[in-house]
C-alpha atoms as a PDB file:
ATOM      1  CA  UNK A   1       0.000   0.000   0.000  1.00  0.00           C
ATOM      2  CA  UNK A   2       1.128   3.460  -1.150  1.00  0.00           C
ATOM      3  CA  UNK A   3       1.060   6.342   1.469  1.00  0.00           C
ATOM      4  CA  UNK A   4      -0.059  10.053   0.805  1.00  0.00           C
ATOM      5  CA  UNK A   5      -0.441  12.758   2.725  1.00  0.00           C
ATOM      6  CA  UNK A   6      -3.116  15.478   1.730  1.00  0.00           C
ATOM      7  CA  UNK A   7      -4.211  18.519   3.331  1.00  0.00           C
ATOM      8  CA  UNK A   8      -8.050  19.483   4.048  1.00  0.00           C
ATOM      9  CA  UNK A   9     -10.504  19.853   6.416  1.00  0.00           C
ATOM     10  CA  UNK A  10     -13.239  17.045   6.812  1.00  0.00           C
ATOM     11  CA  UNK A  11     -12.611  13.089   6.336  1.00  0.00           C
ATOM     12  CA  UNK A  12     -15.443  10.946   6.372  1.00  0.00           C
ATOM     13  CA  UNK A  13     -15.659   6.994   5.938  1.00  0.00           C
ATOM     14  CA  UNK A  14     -18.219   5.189   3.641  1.00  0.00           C
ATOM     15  CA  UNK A  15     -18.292   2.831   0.832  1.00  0.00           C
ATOM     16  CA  UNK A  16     -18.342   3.203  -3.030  1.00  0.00           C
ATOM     17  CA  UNK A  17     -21.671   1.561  -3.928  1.00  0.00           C
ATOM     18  CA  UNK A  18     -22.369   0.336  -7.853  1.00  0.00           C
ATOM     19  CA  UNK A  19     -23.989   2.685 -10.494  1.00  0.00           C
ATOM     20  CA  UNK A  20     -24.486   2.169 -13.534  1.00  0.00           C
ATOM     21  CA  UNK A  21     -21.236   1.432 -14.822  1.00  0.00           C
ATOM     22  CA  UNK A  22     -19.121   2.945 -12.331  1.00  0.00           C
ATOM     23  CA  UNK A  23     -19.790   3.677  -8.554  1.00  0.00           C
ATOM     24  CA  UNK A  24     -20.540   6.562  -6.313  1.00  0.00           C
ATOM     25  CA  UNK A  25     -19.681   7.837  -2.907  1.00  0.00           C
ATOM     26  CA  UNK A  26     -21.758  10.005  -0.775  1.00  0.00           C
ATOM     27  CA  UNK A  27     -20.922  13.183   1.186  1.00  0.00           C
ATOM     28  CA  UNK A  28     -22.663  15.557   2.780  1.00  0.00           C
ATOM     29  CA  UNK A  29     -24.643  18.178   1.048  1.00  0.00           C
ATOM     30  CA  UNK A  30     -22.913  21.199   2.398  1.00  0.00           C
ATOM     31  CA  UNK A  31     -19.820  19.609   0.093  1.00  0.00           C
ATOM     32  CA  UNK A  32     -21.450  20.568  -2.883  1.00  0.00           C
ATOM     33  CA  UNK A  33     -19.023  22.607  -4.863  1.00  0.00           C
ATOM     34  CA  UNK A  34     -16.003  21.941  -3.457  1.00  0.00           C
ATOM     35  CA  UNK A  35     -13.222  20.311  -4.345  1.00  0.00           C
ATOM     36  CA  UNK A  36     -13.249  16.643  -3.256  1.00  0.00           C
ATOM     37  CA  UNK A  37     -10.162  13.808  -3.256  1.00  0.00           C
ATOM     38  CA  UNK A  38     -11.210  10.213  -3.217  1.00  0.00           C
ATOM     39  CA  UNK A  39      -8.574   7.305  -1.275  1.00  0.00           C
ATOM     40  CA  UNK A  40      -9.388   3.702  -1.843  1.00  0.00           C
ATOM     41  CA  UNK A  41      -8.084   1.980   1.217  1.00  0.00           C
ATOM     42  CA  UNK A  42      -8.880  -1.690   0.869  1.00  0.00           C
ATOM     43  CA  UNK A  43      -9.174  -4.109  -2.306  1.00  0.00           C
ATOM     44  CA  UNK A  44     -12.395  -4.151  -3.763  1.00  0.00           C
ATOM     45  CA  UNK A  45     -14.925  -7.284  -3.109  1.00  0.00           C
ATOM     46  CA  UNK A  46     -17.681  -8.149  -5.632  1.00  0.00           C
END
């Protein structure tokens, strides 16, 4: 596993659930707009 190190100011936890033919992760509302980094930190399971 690779480490980084990034700068911000909220981390939350969830789980990248299917869509379509891709997936999606939720965040809270008041994100909208901003600029967002995604970190997979465990292999996916299907």
């Amino acid at each position: 596993m690779d480490r980084h190190e990034i700068e911000g100011h909220e981390v939350i936890e969830g789980e990248a659930k299917a869509t379509g033919n891709g997936a999606h992760v939720l965040v809270p509302k008041d994100w909208r707009g901003a600029d967002v980094k995604v970190v997979r930190t465990s292999e996916p399971t299907e």
